[in-house]
PDB file of N, CA and C in Angstrom:
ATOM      1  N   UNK A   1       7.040   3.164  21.093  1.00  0.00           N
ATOM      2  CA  UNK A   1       6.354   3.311  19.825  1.00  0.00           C
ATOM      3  C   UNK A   1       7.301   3.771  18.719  1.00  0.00           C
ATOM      4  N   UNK A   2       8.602   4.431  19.088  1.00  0.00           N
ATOM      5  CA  UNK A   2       9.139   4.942  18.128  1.00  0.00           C
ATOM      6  C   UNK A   2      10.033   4.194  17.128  1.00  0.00           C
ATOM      7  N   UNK A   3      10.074   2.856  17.468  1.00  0.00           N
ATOM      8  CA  UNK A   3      11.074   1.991  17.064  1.00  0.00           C
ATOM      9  C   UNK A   3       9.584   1.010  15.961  1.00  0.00           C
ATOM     10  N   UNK A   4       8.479   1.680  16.437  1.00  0.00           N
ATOM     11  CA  UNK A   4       7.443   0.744  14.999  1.00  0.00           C
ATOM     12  C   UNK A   4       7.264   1.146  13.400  1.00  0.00           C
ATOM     13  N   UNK A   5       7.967   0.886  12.934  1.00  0.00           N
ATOM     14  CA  UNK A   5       7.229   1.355  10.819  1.00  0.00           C
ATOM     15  C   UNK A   5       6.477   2.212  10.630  1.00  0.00           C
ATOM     16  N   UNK A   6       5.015   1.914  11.418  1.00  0.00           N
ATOM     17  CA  UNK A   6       4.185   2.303  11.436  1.00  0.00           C
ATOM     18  C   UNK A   6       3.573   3.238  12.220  1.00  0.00           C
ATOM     19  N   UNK A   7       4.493   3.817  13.251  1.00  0.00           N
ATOM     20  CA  UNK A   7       4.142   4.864  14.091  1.00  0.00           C
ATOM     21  C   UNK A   7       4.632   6.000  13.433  1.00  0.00           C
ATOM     22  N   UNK A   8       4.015   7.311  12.985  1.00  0.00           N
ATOM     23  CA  UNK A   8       4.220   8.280  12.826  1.00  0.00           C
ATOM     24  C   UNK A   8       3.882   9.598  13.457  1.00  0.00           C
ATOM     25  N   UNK A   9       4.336   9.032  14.658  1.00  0.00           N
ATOM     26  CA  UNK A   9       4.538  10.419  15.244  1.00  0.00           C
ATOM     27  C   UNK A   9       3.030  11.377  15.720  1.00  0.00           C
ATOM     28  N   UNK A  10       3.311  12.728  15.654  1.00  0.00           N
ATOM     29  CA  UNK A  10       2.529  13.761  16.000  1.00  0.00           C
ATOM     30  C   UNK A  10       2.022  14.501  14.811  1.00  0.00           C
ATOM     31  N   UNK A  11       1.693  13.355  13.408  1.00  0.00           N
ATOM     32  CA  UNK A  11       1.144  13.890  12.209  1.00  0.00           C
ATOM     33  C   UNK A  11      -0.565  13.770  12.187  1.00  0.00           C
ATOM     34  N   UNK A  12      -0.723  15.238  11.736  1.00  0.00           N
ATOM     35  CA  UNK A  12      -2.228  15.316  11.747  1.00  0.00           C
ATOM     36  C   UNK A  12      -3.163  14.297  11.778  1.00  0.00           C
ATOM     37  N   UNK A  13      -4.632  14.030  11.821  1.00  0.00           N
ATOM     38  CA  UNK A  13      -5.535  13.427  11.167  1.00  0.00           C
ATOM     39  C   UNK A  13      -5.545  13.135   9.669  1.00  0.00           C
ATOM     40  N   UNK A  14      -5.500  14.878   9.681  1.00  0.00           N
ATOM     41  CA  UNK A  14      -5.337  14.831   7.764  1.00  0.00           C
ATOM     42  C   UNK A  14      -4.367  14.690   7.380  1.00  0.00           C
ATOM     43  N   UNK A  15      -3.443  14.697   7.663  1.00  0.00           N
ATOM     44  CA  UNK A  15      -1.950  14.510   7.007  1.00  0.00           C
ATOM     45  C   UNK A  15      -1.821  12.387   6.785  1.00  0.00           C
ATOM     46  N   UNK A  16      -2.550  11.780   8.474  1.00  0.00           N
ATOM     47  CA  UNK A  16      -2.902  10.615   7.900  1.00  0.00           C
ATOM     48  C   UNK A  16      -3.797   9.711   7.324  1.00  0.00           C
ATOM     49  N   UNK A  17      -4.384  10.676   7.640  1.00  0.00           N
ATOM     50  CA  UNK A  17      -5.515  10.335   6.389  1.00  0.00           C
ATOM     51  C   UNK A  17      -4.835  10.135   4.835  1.00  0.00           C
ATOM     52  N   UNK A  18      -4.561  10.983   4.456  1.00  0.00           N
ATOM     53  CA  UNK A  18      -3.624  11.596   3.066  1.00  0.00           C
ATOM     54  C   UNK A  18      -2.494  10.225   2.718  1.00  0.00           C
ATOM     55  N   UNK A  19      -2.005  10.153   3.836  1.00  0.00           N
ATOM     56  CA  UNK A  19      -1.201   8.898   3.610  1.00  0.00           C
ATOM     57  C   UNK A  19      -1.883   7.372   3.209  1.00  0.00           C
ATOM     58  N   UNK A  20      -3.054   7.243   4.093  1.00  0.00           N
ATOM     59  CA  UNK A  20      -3.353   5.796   3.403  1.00  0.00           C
ATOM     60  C   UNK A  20      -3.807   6.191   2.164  1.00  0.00           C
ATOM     61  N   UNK A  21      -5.062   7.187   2.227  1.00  0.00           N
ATOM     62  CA  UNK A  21      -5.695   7.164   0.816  1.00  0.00           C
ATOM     63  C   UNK A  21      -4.820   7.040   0.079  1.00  0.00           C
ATOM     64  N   UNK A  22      -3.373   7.749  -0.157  1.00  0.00           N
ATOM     65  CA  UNK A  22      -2.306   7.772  -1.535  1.00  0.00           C
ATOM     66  C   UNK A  22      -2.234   6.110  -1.177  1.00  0.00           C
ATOM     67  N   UNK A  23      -1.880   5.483  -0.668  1.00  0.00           N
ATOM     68  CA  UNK A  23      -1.797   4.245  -0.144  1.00  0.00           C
ATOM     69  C   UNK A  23      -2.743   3.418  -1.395  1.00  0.00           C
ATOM     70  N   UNK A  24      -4.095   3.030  -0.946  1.00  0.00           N
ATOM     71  CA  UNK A  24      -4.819   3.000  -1.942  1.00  0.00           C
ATOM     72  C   UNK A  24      -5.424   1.469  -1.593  1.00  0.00           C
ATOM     73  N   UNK A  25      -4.544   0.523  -0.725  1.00  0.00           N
ATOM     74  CA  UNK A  25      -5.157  -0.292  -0.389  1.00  0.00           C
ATOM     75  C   UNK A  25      -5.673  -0.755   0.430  1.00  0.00           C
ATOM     76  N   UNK A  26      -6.734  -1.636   0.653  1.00  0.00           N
ATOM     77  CA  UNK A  26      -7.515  -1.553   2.167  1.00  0.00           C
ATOM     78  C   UNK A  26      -6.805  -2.646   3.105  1.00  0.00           C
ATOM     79  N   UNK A  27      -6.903  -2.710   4.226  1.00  0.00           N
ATOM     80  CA  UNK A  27      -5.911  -2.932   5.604  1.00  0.00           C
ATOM     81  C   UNK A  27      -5.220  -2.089   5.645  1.00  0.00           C
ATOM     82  N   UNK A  28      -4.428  -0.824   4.803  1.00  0.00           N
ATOM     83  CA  UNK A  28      -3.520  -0.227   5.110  1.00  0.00           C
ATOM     84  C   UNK A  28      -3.734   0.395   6.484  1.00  0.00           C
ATOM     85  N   UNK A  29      -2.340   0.656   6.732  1.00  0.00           N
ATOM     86  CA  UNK A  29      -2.878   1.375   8.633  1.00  0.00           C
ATOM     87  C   UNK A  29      -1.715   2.073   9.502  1.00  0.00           C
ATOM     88  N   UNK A  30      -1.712   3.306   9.847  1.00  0.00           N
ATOM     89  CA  UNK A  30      -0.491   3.512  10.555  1.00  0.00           C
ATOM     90  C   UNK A  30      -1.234   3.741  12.062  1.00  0.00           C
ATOM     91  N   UNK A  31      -0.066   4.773  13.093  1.00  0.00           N
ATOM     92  CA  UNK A  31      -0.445   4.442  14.061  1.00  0.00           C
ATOM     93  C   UNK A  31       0.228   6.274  14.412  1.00  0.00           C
ATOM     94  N   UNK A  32      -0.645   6.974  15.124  1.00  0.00           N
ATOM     95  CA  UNK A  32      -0.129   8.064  15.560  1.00  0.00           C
ATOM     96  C   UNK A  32      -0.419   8.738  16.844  1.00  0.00           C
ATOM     97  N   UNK A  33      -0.318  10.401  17.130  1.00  0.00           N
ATOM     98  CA  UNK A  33      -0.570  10.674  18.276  1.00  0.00           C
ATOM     99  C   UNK A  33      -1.664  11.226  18.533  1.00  0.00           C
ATOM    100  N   UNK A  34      -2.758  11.097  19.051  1.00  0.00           N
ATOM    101  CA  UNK A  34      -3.974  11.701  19.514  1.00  0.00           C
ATOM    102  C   UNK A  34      -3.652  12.750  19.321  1.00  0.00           C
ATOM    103  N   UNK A  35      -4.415  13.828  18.348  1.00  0.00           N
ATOM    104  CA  UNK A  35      -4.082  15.145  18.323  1.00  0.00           C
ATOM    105  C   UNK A  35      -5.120  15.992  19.917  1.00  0.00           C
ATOM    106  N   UNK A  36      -6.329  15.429  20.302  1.00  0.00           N
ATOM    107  CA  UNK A  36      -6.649  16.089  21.306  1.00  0.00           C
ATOM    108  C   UNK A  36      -6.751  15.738  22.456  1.00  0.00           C
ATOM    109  N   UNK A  37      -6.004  14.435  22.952  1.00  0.00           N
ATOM    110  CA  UNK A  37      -5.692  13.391  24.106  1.00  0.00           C
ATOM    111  C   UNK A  37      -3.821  12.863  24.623  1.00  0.00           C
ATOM    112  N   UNK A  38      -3.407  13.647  25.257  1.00  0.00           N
ATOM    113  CA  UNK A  38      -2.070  13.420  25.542  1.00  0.00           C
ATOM    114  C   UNK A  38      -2.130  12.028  25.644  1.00  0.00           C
ATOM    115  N   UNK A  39      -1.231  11.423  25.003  1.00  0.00           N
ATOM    116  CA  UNK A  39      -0.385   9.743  26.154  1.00  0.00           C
ATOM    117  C   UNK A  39      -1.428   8.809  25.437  1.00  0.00           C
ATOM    118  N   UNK A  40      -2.315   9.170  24.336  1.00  0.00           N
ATOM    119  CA  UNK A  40      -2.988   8.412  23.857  1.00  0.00           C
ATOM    120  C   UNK A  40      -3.117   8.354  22.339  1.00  0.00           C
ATOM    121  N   UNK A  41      -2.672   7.246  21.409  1.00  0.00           N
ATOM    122  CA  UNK A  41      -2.832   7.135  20.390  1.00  0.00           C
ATOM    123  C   UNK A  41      -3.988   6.446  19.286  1.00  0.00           C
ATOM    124  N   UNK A  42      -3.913   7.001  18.154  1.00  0.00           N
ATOM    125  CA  UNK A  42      -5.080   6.673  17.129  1.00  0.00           C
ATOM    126  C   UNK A  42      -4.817   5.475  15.941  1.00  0.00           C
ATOM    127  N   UNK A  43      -4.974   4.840  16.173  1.00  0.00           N
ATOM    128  CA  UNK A  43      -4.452   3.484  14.945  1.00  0.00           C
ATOM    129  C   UNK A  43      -5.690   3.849  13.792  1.00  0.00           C
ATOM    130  N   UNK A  44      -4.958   4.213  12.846  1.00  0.00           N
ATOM    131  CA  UNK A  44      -5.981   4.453  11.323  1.00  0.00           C
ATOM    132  C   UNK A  44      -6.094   3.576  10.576  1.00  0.00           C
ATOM    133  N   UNK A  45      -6.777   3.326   9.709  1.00  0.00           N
ATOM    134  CA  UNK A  45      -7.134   1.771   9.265  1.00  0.00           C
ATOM    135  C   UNK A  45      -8.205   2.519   7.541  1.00  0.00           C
ATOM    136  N   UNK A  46      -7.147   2.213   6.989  1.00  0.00           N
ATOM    137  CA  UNK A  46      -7.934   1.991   5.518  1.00  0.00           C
ATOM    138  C   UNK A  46      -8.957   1.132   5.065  1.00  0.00           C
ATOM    139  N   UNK A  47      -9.763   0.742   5.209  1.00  0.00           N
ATOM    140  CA  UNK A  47     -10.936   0.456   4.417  1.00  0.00           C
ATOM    141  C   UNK A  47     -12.221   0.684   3.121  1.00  0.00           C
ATOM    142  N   UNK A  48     -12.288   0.443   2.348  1.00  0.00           N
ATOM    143  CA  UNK A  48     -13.053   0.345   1.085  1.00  0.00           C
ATOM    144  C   UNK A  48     -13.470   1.864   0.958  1.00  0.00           C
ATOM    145  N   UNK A  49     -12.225   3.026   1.055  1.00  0.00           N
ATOM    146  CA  UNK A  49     -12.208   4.207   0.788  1.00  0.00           C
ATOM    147  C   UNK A  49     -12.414   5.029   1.861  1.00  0.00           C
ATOM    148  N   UNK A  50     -12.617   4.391   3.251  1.00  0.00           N
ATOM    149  CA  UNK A  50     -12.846   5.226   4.268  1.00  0.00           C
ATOM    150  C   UNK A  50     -11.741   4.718   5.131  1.00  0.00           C
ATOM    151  N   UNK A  51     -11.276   5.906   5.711  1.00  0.00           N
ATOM    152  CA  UNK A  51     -10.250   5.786   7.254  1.00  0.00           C
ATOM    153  C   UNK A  51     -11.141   5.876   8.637  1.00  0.00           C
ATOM    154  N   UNK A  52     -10.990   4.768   9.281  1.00  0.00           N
ATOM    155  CA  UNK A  52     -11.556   4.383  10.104  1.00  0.00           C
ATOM    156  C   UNK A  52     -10.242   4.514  11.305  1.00  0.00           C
ATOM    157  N   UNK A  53     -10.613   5.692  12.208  1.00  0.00           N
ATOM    158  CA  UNK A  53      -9.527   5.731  13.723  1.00  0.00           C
ATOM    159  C   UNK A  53     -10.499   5.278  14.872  1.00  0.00           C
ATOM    160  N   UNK A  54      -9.731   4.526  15.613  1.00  0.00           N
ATOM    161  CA  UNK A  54      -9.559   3.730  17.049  1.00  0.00           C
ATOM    162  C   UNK A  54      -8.595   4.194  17.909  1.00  0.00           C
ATOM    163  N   UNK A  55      -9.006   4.779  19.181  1.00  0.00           N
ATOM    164  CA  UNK A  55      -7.855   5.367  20.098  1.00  0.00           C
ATOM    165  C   UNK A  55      -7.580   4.380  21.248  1.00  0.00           C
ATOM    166  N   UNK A  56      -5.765   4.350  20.760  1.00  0.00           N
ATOM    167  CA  UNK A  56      -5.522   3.242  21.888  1.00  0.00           C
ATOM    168  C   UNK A  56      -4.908   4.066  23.333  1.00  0.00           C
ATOM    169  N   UNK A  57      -5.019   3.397  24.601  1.00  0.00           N
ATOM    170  CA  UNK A  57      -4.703   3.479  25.516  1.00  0.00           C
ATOM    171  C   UNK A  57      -4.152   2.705  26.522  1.00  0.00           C
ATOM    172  N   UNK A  58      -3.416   3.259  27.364  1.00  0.00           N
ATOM    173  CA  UNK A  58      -2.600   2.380  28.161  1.00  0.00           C
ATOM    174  C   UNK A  58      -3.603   2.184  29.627  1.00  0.00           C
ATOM    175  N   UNK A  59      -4.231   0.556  30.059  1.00  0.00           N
ATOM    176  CA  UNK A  59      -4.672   0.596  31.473  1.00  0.00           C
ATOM    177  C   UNK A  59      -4.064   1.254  32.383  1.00  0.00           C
ATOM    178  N   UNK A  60      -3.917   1.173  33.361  1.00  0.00           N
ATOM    179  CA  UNK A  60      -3.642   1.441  35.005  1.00  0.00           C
ATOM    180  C   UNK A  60      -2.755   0.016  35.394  1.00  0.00           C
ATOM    181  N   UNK A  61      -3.140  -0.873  34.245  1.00  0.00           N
ATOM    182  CA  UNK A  61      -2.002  -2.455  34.200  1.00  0.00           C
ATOM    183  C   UNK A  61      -0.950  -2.402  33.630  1.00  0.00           C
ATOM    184  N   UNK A  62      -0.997  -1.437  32.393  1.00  0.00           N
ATOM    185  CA  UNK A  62      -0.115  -1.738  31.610  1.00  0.00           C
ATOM    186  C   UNK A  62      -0.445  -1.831  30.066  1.00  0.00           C
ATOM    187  N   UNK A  63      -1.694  -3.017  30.530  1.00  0.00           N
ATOM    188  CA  UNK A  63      -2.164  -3.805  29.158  1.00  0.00           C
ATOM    189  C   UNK A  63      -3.044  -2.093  28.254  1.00  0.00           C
ATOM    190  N   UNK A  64      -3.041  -2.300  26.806  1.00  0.00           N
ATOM    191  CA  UNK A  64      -3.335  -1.545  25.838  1.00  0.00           C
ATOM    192  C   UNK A  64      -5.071  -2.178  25.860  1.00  0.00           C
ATOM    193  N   UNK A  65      -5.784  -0.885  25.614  1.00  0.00           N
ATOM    194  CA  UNK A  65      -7.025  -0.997  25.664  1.00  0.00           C
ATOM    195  C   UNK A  65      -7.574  -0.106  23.920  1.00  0.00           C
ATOM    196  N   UNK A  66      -8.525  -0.481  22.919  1.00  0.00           N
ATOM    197  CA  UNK A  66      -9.103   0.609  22.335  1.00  0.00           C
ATOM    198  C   UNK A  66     -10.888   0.906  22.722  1.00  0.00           C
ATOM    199  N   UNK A  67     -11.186   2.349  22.016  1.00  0.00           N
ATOM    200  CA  UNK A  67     -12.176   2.541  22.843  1.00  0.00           C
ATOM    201  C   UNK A  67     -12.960   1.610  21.653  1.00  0.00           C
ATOM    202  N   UNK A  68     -14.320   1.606  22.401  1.00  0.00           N
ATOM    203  CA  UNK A  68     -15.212   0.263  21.197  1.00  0.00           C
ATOM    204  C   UNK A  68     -15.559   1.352  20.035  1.00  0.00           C
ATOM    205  N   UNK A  69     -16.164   2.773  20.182  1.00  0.00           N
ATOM    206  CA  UNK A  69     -16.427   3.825  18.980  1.00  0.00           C
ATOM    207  C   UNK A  69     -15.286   4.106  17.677  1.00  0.00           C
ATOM    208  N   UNK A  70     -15.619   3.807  16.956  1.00  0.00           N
ATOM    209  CA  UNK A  70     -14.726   4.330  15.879  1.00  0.00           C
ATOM    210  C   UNK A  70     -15.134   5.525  15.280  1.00  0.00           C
ATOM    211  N   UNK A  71     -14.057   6.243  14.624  1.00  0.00           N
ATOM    212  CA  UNK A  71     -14.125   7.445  13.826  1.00  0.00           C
ATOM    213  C   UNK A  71     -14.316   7.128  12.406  1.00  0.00           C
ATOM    214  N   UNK A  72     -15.258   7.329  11.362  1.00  0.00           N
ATOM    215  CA  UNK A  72     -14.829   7.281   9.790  1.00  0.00           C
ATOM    216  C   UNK A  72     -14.636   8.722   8.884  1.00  0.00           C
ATOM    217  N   UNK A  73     -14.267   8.713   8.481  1.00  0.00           N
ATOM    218  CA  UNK A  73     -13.864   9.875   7.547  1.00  0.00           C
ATOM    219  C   UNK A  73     -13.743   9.038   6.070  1.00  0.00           C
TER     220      UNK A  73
END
């Protein structure tokens, strides 16, 4: 993950939150670390003023799974 643009790391919710909104446009989206789930990350997603997170995960295959619930803020 560390070699993606768009991965930032072990930065807050709110800290990415803060980032798209300054952002300002919708698709914007980074990708970070589950603040309360080790080994599992949150892809944030700008939309028509709301940040919408999806937590991705790694199967027992390999293959990347997200859960179907989203978060909005």
């Amino acid at each position: 993950m560390d070699a993606l643009p768009i991965y930032h790391g072990g930065i807050t919710r709110e800290a990415g939150e803060k980032l798209l909104l300054a952002a300002g446009t919708d698709g914007s989206y980074l990708l970070r670390d589950s603040e309360s789930i080790p080994g599992v990350y949150c892809l944030c997603v700008l939309h028509q003023g709301y940040v919408y997170t999806y937590r991705l995960s790694k199967t027992e295959t390999g293959s990347w799974c997200a859960e179907s619930d989203f978060h909005r803020r």
